[in-house]
PDB file of N, CA and C in Angstrom:
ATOM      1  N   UNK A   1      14.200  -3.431 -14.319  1.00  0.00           N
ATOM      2  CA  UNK A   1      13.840  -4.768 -14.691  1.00  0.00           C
ATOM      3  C   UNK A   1      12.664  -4.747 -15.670  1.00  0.00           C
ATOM      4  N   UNK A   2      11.698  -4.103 -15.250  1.00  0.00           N
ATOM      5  CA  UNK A   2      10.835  -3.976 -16.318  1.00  0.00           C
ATOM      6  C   UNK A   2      10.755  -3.482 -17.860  1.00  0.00           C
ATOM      7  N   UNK A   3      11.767  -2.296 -17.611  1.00  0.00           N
ATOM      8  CA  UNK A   3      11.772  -1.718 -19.350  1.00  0.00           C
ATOM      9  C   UNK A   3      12.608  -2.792 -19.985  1.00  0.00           C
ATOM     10  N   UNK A   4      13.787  -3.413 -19.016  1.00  0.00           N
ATOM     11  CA  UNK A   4      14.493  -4.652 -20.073  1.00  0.00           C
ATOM     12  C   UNK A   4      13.388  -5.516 -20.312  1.00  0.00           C
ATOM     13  N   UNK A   5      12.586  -5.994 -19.667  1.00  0.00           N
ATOM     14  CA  UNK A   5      11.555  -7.121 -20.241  1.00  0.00           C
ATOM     15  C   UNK A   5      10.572  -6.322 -21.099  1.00  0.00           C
ATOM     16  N   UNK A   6      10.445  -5.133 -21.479  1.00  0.00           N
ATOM     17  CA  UNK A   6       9.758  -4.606 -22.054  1.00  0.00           C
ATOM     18  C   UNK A   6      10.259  -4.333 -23.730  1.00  0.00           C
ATOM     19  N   UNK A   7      12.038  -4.056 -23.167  1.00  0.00           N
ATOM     20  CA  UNK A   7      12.438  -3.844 -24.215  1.00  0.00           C
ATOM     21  C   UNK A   7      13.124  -5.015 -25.147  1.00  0.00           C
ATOM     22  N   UNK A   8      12.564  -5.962 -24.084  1.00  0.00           N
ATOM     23  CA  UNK A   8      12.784  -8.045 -24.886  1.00  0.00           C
ATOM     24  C   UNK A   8      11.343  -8.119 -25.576  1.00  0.00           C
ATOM     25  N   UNK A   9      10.513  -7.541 -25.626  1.00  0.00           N
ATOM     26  CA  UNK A   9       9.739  -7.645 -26.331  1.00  0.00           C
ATOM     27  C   UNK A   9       8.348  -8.136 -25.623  1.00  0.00           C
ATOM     28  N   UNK A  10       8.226  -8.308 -24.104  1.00  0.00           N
ATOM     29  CA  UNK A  10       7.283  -8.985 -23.508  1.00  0.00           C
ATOM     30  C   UNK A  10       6.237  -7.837 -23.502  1.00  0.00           C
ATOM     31  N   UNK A  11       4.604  -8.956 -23.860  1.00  0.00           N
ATOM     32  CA  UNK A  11       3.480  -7.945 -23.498  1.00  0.00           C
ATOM     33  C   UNK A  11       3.003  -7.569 -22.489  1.00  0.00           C
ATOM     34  N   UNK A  12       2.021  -6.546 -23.001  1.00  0.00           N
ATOM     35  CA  UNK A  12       2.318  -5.663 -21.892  1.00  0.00           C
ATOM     36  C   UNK A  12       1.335  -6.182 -20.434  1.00  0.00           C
ATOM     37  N   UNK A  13       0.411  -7.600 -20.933  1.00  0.00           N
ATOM     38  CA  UNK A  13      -0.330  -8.206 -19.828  1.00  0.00           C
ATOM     39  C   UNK A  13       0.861  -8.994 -18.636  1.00  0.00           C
ATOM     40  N   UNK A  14       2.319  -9.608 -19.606  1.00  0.00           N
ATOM     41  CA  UNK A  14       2.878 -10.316 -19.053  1.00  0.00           C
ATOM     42  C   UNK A  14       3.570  -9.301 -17.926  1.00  0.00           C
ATOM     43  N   UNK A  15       3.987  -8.318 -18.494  1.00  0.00           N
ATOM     44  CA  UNK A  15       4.435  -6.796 -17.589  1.00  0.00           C
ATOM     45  C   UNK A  15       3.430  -6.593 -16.464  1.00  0.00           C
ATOM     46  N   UNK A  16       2.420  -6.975 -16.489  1.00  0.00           N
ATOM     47  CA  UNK A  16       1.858  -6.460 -15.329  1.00  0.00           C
ATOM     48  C   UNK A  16       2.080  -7.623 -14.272  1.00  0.00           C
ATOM     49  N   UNK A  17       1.900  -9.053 -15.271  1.00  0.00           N
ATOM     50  CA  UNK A  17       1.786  -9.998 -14.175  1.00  0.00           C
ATOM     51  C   UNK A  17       3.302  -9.971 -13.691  1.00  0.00           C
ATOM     52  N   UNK A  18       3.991  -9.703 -14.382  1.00  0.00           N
ATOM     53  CA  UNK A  18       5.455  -9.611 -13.576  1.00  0.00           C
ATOM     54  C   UNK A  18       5.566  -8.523 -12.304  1.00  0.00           C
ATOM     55  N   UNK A  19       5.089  -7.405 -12.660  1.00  0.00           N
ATOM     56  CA  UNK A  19       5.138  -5.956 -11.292  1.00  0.00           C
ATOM     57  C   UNK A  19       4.128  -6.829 -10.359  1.00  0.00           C
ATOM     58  N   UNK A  20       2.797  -7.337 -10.906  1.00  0.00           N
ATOM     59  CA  UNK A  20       2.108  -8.033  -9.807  1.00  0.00           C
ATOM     60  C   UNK A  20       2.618  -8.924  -8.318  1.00  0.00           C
ATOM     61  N   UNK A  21       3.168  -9.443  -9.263  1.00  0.00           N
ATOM     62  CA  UNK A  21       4.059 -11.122  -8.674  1.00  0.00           C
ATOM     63  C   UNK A  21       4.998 -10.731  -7.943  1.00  0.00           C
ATOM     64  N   UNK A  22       5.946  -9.774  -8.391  1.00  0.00           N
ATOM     65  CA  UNK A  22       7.652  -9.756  -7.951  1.00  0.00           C
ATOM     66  C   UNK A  22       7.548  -8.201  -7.288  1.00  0.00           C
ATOM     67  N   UNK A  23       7.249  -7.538  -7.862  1.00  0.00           N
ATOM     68  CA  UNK A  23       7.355  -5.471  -7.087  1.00  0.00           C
ATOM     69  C   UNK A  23       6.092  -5.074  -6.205  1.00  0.00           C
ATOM     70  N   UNK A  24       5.190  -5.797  -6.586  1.00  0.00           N
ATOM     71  CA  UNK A  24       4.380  -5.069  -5.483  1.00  0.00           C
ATOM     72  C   UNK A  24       4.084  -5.827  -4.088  1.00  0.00           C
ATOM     73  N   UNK A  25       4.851  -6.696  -4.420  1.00  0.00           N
ATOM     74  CA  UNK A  25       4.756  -7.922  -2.606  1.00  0.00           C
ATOM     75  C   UNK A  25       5.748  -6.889  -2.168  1.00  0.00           C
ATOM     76  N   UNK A  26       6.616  -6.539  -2.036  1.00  0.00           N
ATOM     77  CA  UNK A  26       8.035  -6.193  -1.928  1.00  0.00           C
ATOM     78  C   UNK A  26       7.103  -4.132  -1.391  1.00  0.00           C
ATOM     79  N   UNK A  27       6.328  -3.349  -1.876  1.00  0.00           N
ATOM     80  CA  UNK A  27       5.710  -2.267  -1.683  1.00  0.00           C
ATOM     81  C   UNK A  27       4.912  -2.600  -0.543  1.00  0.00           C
ATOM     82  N   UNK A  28       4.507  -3.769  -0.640  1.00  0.00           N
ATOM     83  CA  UNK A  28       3.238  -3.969   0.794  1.00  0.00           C
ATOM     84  C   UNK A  28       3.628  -5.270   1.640  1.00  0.00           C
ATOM     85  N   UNK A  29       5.245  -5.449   1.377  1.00  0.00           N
ATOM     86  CA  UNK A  29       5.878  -6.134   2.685  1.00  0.00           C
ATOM     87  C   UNK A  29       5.631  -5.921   4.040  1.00  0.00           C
ATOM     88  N   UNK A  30       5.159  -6.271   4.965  1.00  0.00           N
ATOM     89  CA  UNK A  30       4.820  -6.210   6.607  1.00  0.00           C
ATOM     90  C   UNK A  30       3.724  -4.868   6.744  1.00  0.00           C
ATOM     91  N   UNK A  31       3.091  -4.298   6.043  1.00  0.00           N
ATOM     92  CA  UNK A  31       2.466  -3.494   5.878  1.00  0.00           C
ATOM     93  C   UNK A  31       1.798  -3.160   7.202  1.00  0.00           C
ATOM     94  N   UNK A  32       0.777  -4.333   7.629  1.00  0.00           N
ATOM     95  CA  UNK A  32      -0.238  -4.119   9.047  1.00  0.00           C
ATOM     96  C   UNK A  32       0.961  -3.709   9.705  1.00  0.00           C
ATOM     97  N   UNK A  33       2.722  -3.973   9.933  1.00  0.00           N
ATOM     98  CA  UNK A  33       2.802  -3.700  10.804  1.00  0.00           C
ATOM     99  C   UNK A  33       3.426  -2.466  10.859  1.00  0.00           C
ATOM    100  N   UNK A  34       3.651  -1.805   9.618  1.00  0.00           N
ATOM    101  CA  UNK A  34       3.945  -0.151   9.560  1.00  0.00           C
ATOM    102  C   UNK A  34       3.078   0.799   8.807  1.00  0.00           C
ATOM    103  N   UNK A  35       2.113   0.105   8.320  1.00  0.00           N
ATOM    104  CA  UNK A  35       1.210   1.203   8.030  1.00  0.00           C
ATOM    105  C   UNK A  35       0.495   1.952   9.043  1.00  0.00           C
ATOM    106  N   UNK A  36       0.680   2.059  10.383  1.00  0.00           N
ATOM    107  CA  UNK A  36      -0.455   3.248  11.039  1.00  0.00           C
ATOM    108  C   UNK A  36       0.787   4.404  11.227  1.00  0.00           C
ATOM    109  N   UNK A  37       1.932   3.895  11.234  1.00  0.00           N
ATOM    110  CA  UNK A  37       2.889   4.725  11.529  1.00  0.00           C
ATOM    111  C   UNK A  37       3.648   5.313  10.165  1.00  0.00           C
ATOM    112  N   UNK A  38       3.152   5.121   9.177  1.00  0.00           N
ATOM    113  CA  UNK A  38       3.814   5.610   8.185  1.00  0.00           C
ATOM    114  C   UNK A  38       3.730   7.230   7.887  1.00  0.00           C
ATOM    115  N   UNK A  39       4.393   8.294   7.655  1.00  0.00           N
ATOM    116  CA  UNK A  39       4.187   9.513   7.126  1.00  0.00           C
ATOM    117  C   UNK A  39       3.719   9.528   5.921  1.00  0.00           C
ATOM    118  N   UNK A  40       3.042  10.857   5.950  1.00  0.00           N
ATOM    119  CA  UNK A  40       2.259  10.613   4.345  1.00  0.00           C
ATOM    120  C   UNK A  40       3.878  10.659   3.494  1.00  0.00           C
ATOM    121  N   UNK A  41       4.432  11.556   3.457  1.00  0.00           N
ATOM    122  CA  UNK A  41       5.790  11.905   2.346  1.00  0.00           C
ATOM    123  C   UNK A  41       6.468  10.254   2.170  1.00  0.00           C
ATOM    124  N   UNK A  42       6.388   9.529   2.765  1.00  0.00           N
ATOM    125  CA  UNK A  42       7.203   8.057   2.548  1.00  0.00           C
ATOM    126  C   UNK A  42       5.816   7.399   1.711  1.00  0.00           C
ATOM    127  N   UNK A  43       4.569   7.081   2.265  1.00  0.00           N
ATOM    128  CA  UNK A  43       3.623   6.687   1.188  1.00  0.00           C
ATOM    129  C   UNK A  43       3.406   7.201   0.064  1.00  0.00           C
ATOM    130  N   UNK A  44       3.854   8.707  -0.138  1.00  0.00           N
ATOM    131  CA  UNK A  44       3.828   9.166  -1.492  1.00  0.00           C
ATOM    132  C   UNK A  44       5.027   8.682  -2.091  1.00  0.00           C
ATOM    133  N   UNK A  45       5.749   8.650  -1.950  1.00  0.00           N
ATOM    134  CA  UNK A  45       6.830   8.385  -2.074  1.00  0.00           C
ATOM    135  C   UNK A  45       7.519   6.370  -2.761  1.00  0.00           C
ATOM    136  N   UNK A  46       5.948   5.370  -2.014  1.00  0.00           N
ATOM    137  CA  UNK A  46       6.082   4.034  -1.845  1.00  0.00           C
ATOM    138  C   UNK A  46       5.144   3.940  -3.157  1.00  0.00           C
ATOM    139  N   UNK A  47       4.223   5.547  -3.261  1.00  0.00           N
ATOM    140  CA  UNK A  47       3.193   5.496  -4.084  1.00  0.00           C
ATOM    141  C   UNK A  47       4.023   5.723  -5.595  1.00  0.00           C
ATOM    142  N   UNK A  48       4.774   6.558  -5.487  1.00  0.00           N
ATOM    143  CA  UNK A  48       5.434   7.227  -7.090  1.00  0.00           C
ATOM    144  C   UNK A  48       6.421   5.925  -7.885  1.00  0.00           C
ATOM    145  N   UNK A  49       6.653   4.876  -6.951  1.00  0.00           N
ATOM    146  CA  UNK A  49       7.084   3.719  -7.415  1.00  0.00           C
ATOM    147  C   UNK A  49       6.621   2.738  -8.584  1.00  0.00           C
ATOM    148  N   UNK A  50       5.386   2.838  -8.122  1.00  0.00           N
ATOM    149  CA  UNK A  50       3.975   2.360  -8.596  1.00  0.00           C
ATOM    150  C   UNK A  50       3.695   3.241  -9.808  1.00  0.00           C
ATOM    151  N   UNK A  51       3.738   4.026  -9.977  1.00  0.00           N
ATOM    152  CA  UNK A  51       3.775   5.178 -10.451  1.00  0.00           C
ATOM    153  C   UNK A  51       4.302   4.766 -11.956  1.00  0.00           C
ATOM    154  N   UNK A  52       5.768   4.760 -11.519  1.00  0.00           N
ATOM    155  CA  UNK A  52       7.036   4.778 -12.313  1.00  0.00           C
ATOM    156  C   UNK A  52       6.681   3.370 -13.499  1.00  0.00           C
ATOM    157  N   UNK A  53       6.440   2.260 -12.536  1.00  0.00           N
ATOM    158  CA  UNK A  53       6.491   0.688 -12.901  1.00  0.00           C
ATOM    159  C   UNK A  53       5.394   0.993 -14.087  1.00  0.00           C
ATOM    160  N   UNK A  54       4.006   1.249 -13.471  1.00  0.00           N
ATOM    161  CA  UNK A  54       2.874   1.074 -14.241  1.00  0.00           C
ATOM    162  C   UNK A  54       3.147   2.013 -15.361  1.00  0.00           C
ATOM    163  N   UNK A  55       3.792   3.583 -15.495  1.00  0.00           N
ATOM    164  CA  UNK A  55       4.250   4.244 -16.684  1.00  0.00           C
ATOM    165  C   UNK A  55       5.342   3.820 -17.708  1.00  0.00           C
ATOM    166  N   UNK A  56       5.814   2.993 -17.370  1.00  0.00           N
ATOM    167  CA  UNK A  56       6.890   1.953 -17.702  1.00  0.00           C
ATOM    168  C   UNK A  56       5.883   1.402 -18.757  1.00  0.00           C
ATOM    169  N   UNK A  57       5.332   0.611 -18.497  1.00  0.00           N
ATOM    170  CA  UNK A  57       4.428  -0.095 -19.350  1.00  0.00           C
ATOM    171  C   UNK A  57       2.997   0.529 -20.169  1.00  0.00           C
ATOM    172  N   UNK A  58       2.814   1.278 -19.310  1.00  0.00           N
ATOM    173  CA  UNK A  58       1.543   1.599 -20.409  1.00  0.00           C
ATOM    174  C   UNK A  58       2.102   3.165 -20.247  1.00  0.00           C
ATOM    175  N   UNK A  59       3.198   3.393 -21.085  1.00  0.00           N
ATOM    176  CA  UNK A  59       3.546   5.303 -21.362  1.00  0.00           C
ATOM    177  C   UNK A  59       2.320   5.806 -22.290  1.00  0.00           C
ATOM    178  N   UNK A  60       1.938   7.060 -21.901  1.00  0.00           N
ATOM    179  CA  UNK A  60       1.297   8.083 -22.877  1.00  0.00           C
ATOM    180  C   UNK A  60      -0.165   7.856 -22.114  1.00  0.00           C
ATOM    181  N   UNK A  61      -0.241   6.600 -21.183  1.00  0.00           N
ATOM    182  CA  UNK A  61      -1.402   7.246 -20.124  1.00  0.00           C
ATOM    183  C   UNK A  61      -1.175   7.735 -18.665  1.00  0.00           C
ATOM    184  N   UNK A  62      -2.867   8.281 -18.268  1.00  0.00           N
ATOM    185  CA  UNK A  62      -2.468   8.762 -17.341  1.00  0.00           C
ATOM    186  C   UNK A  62      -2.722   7.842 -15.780  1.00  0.00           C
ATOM    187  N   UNK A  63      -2.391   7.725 -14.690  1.00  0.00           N
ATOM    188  CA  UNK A  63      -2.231   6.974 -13.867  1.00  0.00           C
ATOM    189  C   UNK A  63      -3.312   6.309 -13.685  1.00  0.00           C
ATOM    190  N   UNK A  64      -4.732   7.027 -12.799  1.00  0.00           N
ATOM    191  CA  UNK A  64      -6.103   6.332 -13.098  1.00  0.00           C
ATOM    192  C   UNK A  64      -6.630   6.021 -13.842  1.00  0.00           C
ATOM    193  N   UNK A  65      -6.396   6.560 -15.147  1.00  0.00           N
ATOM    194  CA  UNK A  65      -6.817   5.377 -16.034  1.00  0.00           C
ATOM    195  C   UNK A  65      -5.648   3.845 -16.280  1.00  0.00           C
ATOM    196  N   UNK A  66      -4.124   3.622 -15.677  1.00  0.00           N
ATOM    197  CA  UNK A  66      -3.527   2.460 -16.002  1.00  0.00           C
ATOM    198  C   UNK A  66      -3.910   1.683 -14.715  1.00  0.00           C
ATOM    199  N   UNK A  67      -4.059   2.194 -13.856  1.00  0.00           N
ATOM    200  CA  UNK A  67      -5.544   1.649 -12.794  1.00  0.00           C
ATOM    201  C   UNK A  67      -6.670   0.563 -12.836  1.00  0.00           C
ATOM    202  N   UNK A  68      -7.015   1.511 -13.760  1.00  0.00           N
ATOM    203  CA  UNK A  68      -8.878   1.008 -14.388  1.00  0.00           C
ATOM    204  C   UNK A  68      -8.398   0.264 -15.320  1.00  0.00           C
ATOM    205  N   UNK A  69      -7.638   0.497 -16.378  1.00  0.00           N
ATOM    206  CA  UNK A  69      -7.068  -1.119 -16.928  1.00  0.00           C
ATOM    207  C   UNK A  69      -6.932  -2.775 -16.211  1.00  0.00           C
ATOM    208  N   UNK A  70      -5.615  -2.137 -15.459  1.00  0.00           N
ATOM    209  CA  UNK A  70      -5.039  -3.585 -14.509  1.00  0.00           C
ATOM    210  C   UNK A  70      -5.859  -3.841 -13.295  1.00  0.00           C
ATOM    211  N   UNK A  71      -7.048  -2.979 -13.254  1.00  0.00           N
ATOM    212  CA  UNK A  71      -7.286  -3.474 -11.818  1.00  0.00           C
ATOM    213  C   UNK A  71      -7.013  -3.533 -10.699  1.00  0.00           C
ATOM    214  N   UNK A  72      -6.208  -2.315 -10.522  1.00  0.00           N
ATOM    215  CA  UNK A  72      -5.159  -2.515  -9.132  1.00  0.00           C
ATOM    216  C   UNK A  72      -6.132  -1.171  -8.533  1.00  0.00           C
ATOM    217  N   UNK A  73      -5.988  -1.391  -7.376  1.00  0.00           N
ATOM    218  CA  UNK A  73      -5.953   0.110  -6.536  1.00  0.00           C
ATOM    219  C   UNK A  73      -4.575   0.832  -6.053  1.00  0.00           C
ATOM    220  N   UNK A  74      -4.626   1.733  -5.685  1.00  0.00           N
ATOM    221  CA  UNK A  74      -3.247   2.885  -5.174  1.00  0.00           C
ATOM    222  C   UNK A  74      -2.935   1.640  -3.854  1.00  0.00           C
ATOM    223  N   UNK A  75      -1.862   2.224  -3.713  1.00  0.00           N
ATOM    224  CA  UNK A  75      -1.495   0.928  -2.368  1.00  0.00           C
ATOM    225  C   UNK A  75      -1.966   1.603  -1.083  1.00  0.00           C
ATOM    226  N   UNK A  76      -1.945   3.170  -0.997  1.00  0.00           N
ATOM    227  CA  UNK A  76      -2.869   3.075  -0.159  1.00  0.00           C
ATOM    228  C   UNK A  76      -3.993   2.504   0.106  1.00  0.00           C
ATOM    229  N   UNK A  77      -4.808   2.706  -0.974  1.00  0.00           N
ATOM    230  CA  UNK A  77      -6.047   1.743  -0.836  1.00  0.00           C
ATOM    231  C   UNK A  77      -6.048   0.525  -0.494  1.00  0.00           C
ATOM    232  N   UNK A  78      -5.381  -0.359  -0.771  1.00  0.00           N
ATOM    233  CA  UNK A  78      -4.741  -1.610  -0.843  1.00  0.00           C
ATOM    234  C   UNK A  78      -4.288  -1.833   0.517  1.00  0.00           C
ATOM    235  N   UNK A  79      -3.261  -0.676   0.840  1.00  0.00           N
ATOM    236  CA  UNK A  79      -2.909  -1.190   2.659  1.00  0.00           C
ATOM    237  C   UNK A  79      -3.957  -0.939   3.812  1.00  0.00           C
ATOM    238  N   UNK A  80      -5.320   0.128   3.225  1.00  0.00           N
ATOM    239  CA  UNK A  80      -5.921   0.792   4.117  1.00  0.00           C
ATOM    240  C   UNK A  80      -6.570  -0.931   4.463  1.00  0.00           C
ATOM    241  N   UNK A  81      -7.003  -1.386   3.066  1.00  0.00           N
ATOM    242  CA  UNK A  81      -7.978  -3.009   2.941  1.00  0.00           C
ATOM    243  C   UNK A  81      -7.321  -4.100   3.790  1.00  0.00           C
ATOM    244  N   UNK A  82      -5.908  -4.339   3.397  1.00  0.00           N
ATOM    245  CA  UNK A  82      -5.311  -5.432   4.113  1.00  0.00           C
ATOM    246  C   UNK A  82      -5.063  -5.067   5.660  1.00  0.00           C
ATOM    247  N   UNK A  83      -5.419  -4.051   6.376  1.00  0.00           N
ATOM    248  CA  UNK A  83      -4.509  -4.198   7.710  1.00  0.00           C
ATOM    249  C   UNK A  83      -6.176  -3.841   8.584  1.00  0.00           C
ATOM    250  N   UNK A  84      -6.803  -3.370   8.553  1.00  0.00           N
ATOM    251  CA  UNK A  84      -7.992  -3.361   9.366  1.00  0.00           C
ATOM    252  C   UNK A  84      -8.688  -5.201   9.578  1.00  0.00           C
ATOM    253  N   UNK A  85      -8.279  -5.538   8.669  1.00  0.00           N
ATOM    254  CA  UNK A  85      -8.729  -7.176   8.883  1.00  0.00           C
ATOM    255  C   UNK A  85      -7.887  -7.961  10.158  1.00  0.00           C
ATOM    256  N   UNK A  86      -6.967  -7.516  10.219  1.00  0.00           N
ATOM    257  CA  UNK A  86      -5.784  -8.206  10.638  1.00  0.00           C
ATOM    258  C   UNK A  86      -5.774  -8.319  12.177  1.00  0.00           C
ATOM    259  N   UNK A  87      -6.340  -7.373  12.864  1.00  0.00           N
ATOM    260  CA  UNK A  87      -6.788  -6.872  14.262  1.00  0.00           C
ATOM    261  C   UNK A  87      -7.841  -7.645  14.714  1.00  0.00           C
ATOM    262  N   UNK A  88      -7.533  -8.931  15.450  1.00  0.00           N
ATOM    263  CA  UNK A  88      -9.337  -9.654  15.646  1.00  0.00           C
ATOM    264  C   UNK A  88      -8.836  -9.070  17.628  1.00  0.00           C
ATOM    265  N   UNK A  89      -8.923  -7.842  17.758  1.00  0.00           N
ATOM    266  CA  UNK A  89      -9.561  -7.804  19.301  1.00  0.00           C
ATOM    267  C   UNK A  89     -11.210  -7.784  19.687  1.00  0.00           C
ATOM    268  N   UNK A  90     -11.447  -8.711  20.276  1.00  0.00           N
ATOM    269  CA  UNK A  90     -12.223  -8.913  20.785  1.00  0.00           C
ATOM    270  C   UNK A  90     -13.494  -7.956  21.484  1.00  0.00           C
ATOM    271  N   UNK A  91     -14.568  -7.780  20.882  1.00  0.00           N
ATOM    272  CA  UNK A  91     -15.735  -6.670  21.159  1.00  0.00           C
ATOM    273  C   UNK A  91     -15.545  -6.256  22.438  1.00  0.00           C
ATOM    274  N   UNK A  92     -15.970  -7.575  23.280  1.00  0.00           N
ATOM    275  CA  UNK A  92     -16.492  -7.284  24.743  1.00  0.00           C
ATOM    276  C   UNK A  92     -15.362  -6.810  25.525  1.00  0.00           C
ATOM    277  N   UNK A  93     -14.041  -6.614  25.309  1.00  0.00           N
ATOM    278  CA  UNK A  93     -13.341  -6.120  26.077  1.00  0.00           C
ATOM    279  C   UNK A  93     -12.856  -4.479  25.383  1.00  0.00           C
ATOM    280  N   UNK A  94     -13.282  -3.734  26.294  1.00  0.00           N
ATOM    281  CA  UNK A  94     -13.341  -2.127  25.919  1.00  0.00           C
ATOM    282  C   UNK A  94     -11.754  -1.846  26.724  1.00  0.00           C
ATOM    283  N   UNK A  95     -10.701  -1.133  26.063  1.00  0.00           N
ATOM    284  CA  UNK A  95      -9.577  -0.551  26.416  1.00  0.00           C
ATOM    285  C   UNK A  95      -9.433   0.681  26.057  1.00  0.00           C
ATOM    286  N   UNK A  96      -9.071   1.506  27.074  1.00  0.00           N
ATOM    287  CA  UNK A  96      -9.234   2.746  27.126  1.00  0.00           C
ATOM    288  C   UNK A  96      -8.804   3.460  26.086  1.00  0.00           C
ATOM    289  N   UNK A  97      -8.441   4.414  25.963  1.00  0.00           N
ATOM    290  CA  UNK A  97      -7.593   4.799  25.157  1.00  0.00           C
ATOM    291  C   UNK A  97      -6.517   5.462  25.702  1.00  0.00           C
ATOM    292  N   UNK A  98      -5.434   5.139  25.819  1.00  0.00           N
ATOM    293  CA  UNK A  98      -4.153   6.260  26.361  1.00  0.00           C
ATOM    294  C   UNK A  98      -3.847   7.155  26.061  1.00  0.00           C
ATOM    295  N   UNK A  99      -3.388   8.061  26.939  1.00  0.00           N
ATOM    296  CA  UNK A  99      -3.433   9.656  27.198  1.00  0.00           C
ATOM    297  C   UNK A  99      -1.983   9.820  26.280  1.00  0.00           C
ATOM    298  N   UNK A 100      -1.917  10.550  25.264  1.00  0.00           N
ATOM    299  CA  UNK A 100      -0.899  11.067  24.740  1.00  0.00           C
ATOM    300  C   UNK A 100      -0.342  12.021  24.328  1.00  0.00           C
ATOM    301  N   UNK A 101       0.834  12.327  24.208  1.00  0.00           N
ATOM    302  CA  UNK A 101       1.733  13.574  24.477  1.00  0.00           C
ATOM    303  C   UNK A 101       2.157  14.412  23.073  1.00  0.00           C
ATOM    304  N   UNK A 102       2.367  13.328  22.341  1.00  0.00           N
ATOM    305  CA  UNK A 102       2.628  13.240  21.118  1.00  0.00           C
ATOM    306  C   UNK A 102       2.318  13.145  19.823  1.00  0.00           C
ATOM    307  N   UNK A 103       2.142  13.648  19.063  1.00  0.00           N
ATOM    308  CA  UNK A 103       1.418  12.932  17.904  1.00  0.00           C
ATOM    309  C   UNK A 103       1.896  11.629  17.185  1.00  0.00           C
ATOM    310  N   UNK A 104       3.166  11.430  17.175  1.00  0.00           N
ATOM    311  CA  UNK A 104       4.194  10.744  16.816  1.00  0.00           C
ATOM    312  C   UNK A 104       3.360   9.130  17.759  1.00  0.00           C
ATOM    313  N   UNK A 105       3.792   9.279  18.909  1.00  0.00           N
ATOM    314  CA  UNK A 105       2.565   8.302  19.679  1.00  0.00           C
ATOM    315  C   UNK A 105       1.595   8.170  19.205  1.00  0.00           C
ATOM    316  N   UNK A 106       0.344   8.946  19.232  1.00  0.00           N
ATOM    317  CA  UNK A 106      -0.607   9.371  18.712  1.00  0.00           C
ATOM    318  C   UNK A 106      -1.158   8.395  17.549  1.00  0.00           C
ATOM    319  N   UNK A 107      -0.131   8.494  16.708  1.00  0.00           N
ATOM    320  CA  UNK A 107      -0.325   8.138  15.391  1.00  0.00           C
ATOM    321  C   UNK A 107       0.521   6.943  15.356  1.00  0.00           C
ATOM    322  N   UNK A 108       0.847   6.036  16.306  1.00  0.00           N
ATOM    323  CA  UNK A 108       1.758   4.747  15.735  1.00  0.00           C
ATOM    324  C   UNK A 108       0.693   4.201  16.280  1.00  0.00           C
ATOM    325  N   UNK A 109       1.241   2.547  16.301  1.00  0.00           N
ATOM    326  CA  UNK A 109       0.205   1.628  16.442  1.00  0.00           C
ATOM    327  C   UNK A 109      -0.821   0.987  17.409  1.00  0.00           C
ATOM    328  N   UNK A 110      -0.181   1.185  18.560  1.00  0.00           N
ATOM    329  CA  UNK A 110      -1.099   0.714  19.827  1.00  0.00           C
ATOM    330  C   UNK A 110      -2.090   1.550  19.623  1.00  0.00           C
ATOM    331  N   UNK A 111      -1.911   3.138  19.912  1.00  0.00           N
ATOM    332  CA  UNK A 111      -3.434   3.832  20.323  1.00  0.00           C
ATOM    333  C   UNK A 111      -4.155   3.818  18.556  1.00  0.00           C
ATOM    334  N   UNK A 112      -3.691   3.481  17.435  1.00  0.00           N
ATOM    335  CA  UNK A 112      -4.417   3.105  16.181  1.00  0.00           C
ATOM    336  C   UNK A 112      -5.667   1.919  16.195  1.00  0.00           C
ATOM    337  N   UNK A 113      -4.668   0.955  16.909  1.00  0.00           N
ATOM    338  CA  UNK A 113      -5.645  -0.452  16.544  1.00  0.00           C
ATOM    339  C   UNK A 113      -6.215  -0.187  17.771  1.00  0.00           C
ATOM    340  N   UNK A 114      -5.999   0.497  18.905  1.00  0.00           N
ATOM    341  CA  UNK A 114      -7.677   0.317  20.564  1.00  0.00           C
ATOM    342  C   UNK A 114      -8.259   1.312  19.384  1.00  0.00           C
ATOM    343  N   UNK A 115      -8.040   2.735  18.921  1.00  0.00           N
ATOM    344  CA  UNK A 115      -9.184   3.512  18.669  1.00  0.00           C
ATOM    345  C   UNK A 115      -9.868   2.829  17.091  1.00  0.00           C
ATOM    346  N   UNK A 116      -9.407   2.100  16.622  1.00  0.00           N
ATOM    347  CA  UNK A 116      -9.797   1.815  15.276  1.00  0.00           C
ATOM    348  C   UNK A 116     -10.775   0.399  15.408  1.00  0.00           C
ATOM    349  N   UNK A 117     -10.182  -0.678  16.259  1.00  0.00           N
ATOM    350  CA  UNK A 117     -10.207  -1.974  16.236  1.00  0.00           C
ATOM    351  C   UNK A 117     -11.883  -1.843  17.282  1.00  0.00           C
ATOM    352  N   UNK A 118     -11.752  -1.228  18.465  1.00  0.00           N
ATOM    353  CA  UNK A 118     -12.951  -1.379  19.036  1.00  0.00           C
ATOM    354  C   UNK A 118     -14.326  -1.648  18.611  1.00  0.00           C
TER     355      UNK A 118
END
């Protein structure tokens, strides 16, 4: 979608506000509720998208600098920001942390938001 609007002749500010608006809601869809459980290889992976879009439009640079242009951060950065907000548990009640077997456990969301959110 983008190189056709690119290759209609649209600039390259309108290109961003288009990936802004329409591709990157769609990268950080329900995010709080799969980002503690995500593997890194699928975020690299959610990341090279981003990647692709933003080289699309500004070819012949390199990623952090089409960054520092548009103003965006990596979506990691971006999901690390949006989902720690999202957790209002309450100070005064301390929950343990559960005993786990797994890393897979470990690393999904309940024992994320008691050890993170406290």
């Amino acid at each position: 979608m983008l190189y056709q609007l690119k290759m209609a002749g649209i600039t390259q500010k309108d290109l961003v506000g288009v990936y802004v608006s329409v591709v990157r809601p769609v990268l950080e869809y329900a995010c709080p509720v799969w980002q503690t459980s995500l593997p890194q290889y699928l975020s690299d992976n959610i990341e090279v998208i981003q990647k692709r879009a933003l080289k699309c439009i500004f070819p012949g640079l390199g990623y952090a600098d089409i960054l520092r242009i548009v103003n965006l951060d990596t979506l990691n950065v971006s999901r690390d920001s949006i989902c720690p907000n999202n957790f209002n548990i309450r100070r005064e009640n301390v929950y343990p942390f559960p005993v786990t077997r797994t890393n897979r456990f470990r690393n999904s969301f309940i024992p994320w938001a008691l050890y993170n959110c406290q």
